[in-house]
Protein backbone atom coordinates (compact mmCIF):
# COMPACT_ATOMS: atom_id res chain seq x y z
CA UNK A 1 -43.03 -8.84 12.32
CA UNK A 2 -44.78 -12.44 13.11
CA UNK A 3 -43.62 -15.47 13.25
CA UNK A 4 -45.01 -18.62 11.52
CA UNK A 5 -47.51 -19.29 14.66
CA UNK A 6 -48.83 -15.89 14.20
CA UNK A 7 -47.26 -14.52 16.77
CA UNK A 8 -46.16 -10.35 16.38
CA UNK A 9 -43.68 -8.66 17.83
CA UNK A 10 -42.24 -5.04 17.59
CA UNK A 11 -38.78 -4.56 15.49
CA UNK A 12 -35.91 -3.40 17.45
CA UNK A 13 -34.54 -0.83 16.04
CA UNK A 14 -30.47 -0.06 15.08
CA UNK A 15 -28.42 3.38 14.87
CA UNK A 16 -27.76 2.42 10.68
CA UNK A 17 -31.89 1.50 10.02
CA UNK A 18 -32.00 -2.18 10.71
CA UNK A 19 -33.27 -3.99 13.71
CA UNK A 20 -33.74 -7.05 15.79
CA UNK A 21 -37.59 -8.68 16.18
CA UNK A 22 -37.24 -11.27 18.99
CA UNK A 23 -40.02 -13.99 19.55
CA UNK A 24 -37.90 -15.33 22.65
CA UNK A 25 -40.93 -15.71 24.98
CA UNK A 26 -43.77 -16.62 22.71
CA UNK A 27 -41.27 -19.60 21.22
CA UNK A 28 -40.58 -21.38 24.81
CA UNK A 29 -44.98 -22.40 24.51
CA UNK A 30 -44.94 -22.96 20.74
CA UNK A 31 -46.05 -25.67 18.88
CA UNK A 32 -44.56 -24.68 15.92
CA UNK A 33 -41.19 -24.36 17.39
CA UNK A 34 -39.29 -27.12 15.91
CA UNK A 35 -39.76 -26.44 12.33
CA UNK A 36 -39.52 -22.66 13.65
CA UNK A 37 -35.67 -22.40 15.00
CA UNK A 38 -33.20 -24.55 17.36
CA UNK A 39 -32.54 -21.17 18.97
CA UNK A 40 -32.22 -21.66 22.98
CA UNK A 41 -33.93 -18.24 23.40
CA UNK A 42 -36.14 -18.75 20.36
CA UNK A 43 -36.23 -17.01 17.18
CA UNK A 44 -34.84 -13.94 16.26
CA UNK A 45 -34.91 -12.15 12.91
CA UNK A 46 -32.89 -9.55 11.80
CA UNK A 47 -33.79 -6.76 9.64
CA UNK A 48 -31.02 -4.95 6.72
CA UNK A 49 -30.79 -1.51 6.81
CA UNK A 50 -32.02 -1.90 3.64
CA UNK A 51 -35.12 -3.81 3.97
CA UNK A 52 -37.86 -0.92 2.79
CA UNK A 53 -35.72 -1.35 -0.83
CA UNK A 54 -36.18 -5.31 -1.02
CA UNK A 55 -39.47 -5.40 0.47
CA UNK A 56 -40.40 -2.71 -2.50
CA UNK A 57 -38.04 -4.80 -4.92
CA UNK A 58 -40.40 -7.97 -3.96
CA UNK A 59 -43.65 -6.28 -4.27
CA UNK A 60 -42.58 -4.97 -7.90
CA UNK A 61 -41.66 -8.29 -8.68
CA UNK A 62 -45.02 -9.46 -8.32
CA UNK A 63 -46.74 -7.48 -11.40
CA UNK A 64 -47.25 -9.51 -14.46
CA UNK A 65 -44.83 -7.71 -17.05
CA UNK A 66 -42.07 -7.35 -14.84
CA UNK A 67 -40.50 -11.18 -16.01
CA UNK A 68 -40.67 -9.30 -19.61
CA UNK A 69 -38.80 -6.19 -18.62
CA UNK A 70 -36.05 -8.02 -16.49
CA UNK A 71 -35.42 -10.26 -19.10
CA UNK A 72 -34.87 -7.57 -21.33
CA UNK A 73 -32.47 -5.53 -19.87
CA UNK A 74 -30.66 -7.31 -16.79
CA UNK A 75 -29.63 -11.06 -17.58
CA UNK A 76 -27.48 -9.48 -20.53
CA UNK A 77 -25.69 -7.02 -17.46
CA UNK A 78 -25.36 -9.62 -15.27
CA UNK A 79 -23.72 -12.17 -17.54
CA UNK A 80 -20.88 -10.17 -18.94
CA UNK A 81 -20.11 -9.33 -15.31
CA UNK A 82 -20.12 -12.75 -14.47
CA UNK A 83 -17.91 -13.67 -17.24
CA UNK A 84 -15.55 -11.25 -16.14
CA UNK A 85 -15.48 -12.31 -12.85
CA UNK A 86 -15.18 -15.95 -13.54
CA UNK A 87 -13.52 -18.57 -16.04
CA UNK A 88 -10.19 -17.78 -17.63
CA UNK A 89 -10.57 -14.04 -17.36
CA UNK A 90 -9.29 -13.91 -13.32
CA UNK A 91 -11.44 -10.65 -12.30
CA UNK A 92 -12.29 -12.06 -9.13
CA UNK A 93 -8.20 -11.74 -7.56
CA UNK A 94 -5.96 -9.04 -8.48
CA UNK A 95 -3.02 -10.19 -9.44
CA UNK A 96 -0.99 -6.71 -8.48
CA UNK A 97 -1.27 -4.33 -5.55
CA UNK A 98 -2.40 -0.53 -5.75
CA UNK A 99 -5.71 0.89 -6.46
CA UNK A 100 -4.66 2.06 -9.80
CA UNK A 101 -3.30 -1.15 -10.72
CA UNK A 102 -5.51 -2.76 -10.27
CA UNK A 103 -8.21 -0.32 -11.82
CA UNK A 104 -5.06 -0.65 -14.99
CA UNK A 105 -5.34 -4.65 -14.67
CA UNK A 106 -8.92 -4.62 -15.37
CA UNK A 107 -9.83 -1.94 -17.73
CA UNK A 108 -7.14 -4.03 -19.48
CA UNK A 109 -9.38 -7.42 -19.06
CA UNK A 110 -12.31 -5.46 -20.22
CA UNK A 111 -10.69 -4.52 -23.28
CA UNK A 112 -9.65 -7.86 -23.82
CA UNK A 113 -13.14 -9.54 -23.29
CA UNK A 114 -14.41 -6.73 -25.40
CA UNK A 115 -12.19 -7.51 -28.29
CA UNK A 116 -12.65 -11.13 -27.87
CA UNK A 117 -16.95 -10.46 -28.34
CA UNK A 118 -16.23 -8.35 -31.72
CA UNK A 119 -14.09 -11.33 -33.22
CA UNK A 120 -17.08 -13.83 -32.08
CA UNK A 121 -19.21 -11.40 -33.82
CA UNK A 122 -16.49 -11.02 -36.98
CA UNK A 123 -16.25 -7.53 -36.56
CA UNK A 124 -13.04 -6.47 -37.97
CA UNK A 125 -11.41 -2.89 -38.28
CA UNK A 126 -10.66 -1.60 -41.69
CA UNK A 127 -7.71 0.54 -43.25
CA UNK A 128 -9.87 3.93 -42.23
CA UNK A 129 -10.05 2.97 -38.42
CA UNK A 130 -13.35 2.08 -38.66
CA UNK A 131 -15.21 -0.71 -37.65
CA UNK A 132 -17.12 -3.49 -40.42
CA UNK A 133 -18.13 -7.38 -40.28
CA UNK A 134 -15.90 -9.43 -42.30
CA UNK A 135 -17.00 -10.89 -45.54
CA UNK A 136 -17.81 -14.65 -45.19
């Protein structure tokens, strides 16, 4: 790991795949060290357990069609499970206690969201059971 001075320094390394890289000496000569850290015993970063993931997730990133291919596929994910979590819908606090109320309480608010997408759409259900768009 280095620093913005240039400065490396070995990662510490935790039980659960994370670790600590400590600049504490290098930072007490620095020039840099004011836009660096306010740290008494200079910087420290730490490192997720995870890191090897992001640091592949970032370098992925990078290629030229991947804006096309997230685009695609993710922001459409992403929104309906931010409008469940947020607005009028309430799936960010349960509102009863119990692991299978709650699971109850929000297959129910899925449902609901669902059903409230198919009338945006005007898709109605007919005598048969199945499912049409209403006539204009």
């Amino acid at each position: 790991m280095s620093c913005p001075n240039q400065v490396t320094t070995e990662i510490r390394r935790h039980g659960d795949g994370g670790g600590v890289a400590a600049f504490g000496a290098a930072c007490a000569s620095c020039p840099l060290r004011e836009q660096c850290t306010t740290a008494r015993n200079g910087r420290e970063i730490k490192i997720g357990p995870h890191e090897e993931h992001l640091a592949r997730g970032r370098a992925n990133s990078t290629d030229p069609g991947w804006p096309a291919r997230y685009r695609a596929t993710r922001p459409k994910v992403e929104r309906k499970i931010s409008h469940l979590m947020r607005r009028r819908h309430g799936g960010r606090r349960a509102r009863v206690r119990g692991v299978t109320k709650i699971d109850a309480g929000f297959s129910l608010l899925a449902a609901a969201v669902n059903l409230a997408r198919l009338a945006i759409l005007g898709i109605v259900s007919t005598p048969s059971g199945a499912w049409a768009t209403a006539a204009p």
